[in-house]
C-alpha atoms as a PDB file:
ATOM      1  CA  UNK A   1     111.980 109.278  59.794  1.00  0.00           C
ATOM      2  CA  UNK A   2     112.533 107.833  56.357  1.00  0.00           C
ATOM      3  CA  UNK A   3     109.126 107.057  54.737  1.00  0.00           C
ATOM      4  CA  UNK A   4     108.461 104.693  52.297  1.00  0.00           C
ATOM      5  CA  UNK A   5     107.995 107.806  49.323  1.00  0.00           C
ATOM      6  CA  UNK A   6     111.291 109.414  50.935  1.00  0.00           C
ATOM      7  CA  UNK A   7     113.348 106.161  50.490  1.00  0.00           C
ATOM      8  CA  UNK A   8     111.791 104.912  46.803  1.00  0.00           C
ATOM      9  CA  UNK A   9     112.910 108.248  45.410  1.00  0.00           C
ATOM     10  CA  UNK A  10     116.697 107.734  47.269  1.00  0.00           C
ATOM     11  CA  UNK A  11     116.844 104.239  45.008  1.00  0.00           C
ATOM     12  CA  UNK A  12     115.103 106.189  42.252  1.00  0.00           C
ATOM     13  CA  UNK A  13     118.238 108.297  41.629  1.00  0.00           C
ATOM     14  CA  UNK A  14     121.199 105.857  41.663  1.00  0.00           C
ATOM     15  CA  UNK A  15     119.507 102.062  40.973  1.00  0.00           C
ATOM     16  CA  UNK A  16     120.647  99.877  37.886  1.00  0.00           C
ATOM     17  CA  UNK A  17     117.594  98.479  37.138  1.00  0.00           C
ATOM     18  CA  UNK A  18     114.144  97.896  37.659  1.00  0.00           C
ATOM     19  CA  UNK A  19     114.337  95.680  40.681  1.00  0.00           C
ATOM     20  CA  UNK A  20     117.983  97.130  42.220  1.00  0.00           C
ATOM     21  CA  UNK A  21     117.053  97.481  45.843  1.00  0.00           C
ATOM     22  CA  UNK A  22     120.221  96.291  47.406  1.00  0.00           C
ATOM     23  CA  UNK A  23     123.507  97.356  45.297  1.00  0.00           C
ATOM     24  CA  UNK A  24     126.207  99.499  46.944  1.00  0.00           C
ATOM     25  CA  UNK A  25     125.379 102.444  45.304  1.00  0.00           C
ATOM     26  CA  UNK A  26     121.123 101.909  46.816  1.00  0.00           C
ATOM     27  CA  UNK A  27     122.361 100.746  49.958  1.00  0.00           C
ATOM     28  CA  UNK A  28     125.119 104.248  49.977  1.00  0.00           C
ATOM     29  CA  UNK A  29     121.890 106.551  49.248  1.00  0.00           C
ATOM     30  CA  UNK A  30     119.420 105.576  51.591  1.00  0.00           C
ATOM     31  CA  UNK A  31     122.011 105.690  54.400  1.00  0.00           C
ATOM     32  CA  UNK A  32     122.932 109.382  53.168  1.00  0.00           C
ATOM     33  CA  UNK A  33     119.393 110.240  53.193  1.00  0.00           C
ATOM     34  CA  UNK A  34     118.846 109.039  56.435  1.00  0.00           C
ATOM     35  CA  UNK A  35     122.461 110.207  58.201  1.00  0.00           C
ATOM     36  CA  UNK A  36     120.605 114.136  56.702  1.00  0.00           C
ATOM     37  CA  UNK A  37     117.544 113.411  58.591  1.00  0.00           C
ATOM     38  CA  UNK A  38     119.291 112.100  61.622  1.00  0.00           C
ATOM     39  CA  UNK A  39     121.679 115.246  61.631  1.00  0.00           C
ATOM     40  CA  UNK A  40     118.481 117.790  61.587  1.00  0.00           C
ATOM     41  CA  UNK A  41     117.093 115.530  64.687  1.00  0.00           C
ATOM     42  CA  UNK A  42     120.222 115.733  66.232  1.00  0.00           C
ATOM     43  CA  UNK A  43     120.649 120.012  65.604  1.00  0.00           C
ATOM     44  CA  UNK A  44     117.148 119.995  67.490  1.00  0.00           C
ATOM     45  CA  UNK A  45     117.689 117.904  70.269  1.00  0.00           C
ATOM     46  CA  UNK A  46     120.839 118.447  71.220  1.00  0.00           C
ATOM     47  CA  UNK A  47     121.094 116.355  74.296  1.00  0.00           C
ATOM     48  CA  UNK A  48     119.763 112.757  72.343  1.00  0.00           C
ATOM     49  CA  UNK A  49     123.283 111.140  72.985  1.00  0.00           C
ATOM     50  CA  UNK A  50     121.337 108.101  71.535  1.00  0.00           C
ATOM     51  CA  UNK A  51     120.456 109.240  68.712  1.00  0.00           C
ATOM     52  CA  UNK A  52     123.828 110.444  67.825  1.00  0.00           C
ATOM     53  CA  UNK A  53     125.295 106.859  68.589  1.00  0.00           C
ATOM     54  CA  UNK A  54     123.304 105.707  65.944  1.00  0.00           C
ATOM     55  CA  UNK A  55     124.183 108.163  63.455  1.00  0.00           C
ATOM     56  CA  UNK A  56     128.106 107.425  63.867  1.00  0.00           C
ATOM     57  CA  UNK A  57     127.039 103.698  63.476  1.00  0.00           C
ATOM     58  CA  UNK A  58     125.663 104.975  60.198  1.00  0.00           C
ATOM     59  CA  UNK A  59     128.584 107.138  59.082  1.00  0.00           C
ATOM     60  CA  UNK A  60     130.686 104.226  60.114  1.00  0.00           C
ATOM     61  CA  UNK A  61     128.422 101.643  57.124  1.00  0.00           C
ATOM     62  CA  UNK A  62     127.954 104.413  54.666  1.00  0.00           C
ATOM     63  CA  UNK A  63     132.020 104.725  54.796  1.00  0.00           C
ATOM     64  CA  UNK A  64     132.078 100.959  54.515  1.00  0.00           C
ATOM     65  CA  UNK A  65     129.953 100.742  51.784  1.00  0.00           C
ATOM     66  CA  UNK A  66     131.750 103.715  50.109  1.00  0.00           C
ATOM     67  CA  UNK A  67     135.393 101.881  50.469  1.00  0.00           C
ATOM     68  CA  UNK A  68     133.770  98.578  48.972  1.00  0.00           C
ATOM     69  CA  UNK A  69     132.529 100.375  45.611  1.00  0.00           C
ATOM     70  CA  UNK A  70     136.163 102.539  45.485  1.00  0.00           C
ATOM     71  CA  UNK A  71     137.900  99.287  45.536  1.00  0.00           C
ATOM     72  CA  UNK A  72     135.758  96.941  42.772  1.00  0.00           C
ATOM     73  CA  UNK A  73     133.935  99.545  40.501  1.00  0.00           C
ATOM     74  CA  UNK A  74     135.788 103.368  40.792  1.00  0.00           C
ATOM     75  CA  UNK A  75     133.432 104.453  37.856  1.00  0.00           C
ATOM     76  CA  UNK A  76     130.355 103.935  39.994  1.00  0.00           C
ATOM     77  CA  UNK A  77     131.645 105.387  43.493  1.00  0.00           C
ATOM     78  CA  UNK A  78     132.581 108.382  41.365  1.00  0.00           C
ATOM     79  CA  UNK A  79     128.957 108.337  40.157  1.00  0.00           C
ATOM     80  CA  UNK A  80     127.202 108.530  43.080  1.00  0.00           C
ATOM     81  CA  UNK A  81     129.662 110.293  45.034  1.00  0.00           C
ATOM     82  CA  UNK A  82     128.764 113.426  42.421  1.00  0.00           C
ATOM     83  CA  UNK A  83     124.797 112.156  42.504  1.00  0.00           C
ATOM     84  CA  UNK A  84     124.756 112.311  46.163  1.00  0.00           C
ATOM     85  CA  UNK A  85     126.999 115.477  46.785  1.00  0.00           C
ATOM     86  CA  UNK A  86     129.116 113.812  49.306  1.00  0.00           C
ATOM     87  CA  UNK A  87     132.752 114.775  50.030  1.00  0.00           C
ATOM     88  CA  UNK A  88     135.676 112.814  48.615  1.00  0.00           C
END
């Protein structure tokens, strides 16, 4: 479960300023930090088929999200593609 600590520190690392709690880049790291904690549920409990509809729902966004920023700012997907350690 994301906690409130857990997801200040995801918009800690990539925000633009102060008050950023909604950009691409936020919105791209608190979905990565929750598709990790979903995928240790899910390596658990093997048999939560719910659960692991909701994580593809997630991948699904977070690769939305991810094609957005490629198209209108490549300098910041290439950012936080490094910052988050994600594959591309």
């Amino acid at each position: 479960m994301l906690t409130k600590r857990k997801k200040a520190n995801e918009i800690a690392k990539v925000r633009q300023h102060d008050t950023d709690t909604g950009s691409p880049q936020v919105q791209i790291a608190v979905l990565t930090r929750r598709i990790e904690e979903l995928s240790d549920h899910l390596d658990r409990n093997r048999k939560d088929k719910h659960s692991r509809r909701g994580l593809l729902g997630l991948v699904a966004d977070r690769r939305k999200h991810l094609t957005y920023l490629e198209k209108h700012n490549k300098r910041a997907y290439s950012t936080v593609v490094k910052k988050l350690g994600l594959k591309k």
